[in-house]
Protein backbone atom coordinates (compact mmCIF):
# COMPACT_ATOMS: atom_id res chain seq x y z
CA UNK A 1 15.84 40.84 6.29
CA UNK A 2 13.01 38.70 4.69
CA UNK A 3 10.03 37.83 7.01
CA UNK A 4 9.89 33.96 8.27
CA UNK A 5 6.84 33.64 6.57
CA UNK A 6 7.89 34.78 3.13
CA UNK A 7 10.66 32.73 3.46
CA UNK A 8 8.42 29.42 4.09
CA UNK A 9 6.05 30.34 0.89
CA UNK A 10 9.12 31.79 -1.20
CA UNK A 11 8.92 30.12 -4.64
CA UNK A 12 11.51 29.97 -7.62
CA UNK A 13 10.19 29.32 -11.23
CA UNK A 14 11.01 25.98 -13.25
CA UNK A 15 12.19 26.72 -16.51
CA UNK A 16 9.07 26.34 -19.55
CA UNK A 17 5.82 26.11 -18.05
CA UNK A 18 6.85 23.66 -15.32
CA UNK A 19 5.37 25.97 -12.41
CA UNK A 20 7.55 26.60 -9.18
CA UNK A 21 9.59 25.15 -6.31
CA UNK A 22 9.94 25.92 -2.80
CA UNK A 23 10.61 23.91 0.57
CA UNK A 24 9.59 23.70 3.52
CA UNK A 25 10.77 26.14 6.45
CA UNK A 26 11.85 24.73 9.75
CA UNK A 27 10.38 27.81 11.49
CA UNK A 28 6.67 26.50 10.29
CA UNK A 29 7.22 22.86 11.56
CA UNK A 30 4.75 20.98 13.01
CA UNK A 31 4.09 17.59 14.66
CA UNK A 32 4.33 15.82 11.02
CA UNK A 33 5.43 18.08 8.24
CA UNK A 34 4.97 21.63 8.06
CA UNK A 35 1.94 23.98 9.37
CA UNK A 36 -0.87 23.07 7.03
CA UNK A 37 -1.42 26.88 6.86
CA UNK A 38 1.61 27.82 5.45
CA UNK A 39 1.08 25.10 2.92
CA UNK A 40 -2.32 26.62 2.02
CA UNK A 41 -0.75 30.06 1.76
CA UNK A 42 2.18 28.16 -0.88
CA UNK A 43 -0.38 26.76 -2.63
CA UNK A 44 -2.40 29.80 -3.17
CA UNK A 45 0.53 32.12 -3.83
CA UNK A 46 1.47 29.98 -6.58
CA UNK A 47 -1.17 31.38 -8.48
CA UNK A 48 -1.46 34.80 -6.83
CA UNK A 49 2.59 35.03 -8.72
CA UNK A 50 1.37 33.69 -12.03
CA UNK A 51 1.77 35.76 -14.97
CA UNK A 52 -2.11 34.98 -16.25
CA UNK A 53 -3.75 35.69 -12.78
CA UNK A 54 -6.94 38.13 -13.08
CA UNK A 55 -8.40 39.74 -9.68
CA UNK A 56 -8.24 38.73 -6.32
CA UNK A 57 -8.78 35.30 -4.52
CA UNK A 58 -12.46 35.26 -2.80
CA UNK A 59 -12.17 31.46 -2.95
CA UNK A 60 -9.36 28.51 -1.77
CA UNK A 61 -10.23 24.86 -0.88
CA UNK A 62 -6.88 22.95 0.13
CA UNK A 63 -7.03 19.24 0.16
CA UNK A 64 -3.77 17.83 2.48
CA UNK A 65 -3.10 14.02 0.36
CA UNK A 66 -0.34 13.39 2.40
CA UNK A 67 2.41 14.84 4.76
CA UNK A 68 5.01 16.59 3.29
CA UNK A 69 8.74 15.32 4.11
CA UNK A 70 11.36 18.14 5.29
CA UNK A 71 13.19 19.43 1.89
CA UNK A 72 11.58 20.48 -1.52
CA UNK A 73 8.50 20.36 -3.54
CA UNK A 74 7.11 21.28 -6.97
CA UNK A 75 3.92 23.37 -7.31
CA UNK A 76 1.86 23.56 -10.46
CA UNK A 77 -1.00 26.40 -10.75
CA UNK A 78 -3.41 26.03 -14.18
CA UNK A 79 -6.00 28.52 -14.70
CA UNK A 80 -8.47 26.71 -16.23
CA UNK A 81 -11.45 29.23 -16.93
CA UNK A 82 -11.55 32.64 -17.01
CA UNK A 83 -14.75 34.80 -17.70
CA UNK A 84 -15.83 38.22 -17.22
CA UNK A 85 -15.69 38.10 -13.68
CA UNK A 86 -13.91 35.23 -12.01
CA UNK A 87 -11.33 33.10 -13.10
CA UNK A 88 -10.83 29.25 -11.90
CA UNK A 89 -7.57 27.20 -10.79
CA UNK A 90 -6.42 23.97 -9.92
CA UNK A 91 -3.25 23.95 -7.70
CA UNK A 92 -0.97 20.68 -7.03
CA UNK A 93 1.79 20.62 -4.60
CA UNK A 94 4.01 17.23 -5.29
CA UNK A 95 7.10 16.00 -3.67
CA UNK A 96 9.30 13.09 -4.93
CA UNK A 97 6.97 12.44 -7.69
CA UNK A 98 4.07 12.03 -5.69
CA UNK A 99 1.10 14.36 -5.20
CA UNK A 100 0.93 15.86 -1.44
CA UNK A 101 -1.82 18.75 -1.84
CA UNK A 102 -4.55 19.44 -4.14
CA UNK A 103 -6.61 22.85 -4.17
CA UNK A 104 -8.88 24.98 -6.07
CA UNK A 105 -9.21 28.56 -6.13
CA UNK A 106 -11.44 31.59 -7.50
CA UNK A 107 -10.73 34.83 -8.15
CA UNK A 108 -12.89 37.52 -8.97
CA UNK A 109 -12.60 40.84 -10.07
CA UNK A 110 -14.62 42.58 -7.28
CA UNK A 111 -16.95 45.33 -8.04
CA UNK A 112 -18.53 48.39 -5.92
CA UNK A 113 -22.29 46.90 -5.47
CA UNK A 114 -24.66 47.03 -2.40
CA UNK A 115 -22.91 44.92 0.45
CA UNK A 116 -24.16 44.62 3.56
CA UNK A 117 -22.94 41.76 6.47
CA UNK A 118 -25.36 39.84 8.33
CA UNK A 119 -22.82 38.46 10.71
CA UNK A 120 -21.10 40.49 13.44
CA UNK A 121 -18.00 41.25 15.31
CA UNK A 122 -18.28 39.70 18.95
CA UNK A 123 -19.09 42.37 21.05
CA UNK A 124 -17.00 43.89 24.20
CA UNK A 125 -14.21 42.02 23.33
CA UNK A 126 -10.77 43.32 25.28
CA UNK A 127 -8.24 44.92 23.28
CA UNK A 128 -5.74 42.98 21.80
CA UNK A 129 -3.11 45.47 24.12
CA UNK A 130 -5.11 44.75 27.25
CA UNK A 131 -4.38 40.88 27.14
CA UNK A 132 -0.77 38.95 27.71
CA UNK A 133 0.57 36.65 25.05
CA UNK A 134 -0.07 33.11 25.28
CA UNK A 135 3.16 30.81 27.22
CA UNK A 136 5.11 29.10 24.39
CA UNK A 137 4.15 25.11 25.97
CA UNK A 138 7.23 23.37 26.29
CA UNK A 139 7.35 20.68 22.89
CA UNK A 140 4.75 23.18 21.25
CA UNK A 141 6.09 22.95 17.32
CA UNK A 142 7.79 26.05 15.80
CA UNK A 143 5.10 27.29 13.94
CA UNK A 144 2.82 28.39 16.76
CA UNK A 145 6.16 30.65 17.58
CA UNK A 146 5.41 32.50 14.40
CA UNK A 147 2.18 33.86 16.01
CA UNK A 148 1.22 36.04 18.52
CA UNK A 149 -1.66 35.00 20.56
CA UNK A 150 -4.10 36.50 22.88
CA UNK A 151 -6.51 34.87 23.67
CA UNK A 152 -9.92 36.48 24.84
CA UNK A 153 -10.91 33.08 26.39
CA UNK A 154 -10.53 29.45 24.82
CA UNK A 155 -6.88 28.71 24.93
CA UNK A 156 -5.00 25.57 25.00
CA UNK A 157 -5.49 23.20 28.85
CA UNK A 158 -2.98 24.32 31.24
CA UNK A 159 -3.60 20.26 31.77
CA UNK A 160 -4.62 17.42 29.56
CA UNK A 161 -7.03 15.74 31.85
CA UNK A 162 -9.07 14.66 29.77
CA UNK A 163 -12.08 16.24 31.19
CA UNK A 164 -14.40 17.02 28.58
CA UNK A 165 -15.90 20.03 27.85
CA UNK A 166 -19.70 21.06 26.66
CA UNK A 167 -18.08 23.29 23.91
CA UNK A 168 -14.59 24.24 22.12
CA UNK A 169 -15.06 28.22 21.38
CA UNK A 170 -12.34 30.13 21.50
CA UNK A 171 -11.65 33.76 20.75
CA UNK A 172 -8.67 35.68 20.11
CA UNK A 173 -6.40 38.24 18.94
CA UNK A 174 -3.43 37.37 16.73
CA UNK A 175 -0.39 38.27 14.45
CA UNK A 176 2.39 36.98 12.83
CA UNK A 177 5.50 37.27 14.96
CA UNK A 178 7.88 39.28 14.03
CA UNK A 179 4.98 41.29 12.91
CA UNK A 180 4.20 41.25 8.89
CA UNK A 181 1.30 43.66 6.37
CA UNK A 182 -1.49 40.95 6.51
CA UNK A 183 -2.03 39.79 2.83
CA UNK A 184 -3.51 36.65 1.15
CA UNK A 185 -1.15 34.05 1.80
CA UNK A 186 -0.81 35.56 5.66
CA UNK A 187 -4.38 35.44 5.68
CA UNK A 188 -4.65 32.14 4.24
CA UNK A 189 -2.34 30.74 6.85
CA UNK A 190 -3.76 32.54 9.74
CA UNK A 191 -7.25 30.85 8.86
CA UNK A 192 -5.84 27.18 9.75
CA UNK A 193 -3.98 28.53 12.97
CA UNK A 194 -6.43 27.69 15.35
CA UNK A 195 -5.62 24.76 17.31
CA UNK A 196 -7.84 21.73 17.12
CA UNK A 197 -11.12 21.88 18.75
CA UNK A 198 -10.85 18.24 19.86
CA UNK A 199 -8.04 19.56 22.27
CA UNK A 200 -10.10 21.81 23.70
CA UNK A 201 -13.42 19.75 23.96
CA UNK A 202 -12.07 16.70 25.12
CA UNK A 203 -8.54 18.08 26.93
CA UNK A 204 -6.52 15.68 26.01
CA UNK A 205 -4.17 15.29 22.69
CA UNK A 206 -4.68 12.92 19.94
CA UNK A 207 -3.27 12.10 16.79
CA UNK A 208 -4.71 14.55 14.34
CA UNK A 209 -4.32 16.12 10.35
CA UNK A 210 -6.79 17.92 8.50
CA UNK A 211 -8.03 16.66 5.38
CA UNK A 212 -9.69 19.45 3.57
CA UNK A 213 -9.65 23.57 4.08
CA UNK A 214 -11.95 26.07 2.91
CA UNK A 215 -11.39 29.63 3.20
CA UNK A 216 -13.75 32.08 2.02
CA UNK A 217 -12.14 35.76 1.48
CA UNK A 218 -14.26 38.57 2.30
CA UNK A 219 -11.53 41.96 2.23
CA UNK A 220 -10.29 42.71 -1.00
CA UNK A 221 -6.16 44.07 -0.95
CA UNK A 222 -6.87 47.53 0.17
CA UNK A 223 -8.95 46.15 3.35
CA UNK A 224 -6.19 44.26 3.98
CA UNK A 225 -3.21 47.14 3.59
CA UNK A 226 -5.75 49.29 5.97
CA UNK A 227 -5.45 46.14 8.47
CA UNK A 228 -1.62 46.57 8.56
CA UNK A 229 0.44 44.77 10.90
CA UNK A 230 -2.20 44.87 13.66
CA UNK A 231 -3.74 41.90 15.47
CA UNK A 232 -7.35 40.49 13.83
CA UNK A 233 -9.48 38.75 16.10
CA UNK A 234 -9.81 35.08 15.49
CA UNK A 235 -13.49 33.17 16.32
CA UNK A 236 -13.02 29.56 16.38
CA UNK A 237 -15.23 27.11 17.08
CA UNK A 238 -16.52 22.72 16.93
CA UNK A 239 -19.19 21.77 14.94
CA UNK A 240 -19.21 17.74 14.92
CA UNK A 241 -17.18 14.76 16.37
CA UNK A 242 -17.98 12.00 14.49
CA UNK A 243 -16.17 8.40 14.16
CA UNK A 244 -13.20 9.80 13.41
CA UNK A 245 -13.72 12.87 11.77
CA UNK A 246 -14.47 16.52 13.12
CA UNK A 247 -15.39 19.89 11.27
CA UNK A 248 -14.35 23.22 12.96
CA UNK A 249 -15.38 26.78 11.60
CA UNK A 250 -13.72 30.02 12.33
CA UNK A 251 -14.22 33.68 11.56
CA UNK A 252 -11.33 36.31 11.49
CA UNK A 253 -11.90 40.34 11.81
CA UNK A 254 -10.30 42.85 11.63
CA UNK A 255 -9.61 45.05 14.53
CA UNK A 256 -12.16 47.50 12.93
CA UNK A 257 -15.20 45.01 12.93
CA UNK A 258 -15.04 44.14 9.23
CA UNK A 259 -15.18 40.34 8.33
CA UNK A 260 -11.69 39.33 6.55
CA UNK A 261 -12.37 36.05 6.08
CA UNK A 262 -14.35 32.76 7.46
CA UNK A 263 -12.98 29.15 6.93
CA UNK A 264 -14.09 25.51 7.44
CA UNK A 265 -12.04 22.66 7.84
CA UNK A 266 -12.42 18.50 8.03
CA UNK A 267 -10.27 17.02 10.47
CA UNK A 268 -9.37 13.51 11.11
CA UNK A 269 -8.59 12.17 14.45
CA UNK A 270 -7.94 8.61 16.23
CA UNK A 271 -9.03 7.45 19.32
């Protein structure tokens, strides 16, 4: 039986060079159209599919133009410079004849050099085993159902309160549910799964949508197959609220302390 999540990102080729379709998966709803992650991870396996794709992704920036209705889209990938070493693409996700996501992406084709990592793994973190999954909330949308999530501490309120809070960090172990090989697009999509950090730092909801996500690649595909179907350890955290717009950065590792990926995202909120 195919995964959920290959199901959501599934694409079927237009005849010529008219790119692909797809459409959206009820089991990666959210409040207004679909889990901006799985979006990223459509957009990006649009070109990790196409016949003229050299290397391996190290770069995607996703820009979310609008929210996508329930039903189909079209997706165009253009690689529009290759060289020695990376190649360059412009992605565009439409729906009824208007354009819904933009995003750009570099691949490389990776090379043994000197490598070395400055940042580190968080350090006596509990096992992934050791910790309980989080409680579906009652009206959570379906796609946080499609993860498994342990958190070390930062989770969602138990209440909105709206007590605010000196920081929004939060740490934790997750996988997709049913379990799945973590690849690209599941990285892609895991790298937009943590929750908004306005939530957390001001404990009470809001209307929200992110505008713009970068994710930075760090494993090539053999890192990745090593990783499995085990959790990776998510670092989340707030970096500015500012009238009307907040930036969040995260970090995910794998369970063996090597850095998979780190990501950035622009958020808009009201209120």
């Amino acid at each position: 039986m195919q995964h959920p999540f290959d199901a959501a990102i599934a694409l079927t080729p237009l005849p010529g060079d008219a790119g692909h379709r797809g459409a959206t998966s009820p089991a990666y709803a959210n409040m207004v159209g679909p889990f901006g992650g799985v979006t990223a991870a459509t957009l990006l396996q649009a070109a990790l599919v196409h016949p003229a794709r050299l290397g391996e992704p190290i770069a995607l920036t996703v820009n979310f133009a609008a929210a996508l209705a329930e039903g189909g889209f079209e997706v165009i990938a253009r690689p529009v410079r290759s060289n020695r070493s990376t190649q360059h693409w412009l992605i565009e996700l439409s729906q009824g004849g208007e354009t819904a996501a933009t995003a750009s992406a570099v691949f490389a084709l990776r090379r043994e050099t000197w490598s070395s990592a400055e940042a580190q793994m968080p350090a006596e973190v509990p096992s992934a085993a050791s910790l309980a999954p989080a409680r579906a909330r009652f009206g959570a949308p379906a796609w946080v159902q499609r993860y498994d999530m342990r958190f070390v501490d930062g989770g969602m309120p138990e209440a909105f309160d709206g007590r605010e809070q000196p920081a929004s960090q939060s740490r934790l172990w997750l996988r997709d549910e049913p379990p799945r090989p973590l690849d690209f697009a599941s990285l892609a999509a895991i790298c937009d799964s943590f929750f908004p950090r306005i939530f957390l730092r001001r404990r009470q909801l809001a209307p929200i949508g992110t505008v713009t996500l970068t994710t930075y690649f760090h494993a090539d595909a053999a890192l990745l197959a090593a990783q499995g179907e085990r959790p990776v350890l998510g670092c989340a955290r707030g970096v500015n609220f500012r009238n009307g717009y907040f930036d969040q950065s995260a970090e995910v590792w794998s369970d063996a302390g090597q850095l998979l990926a780190s990501t950035h995202q622009m958020v808009y909120f009201k209120g």
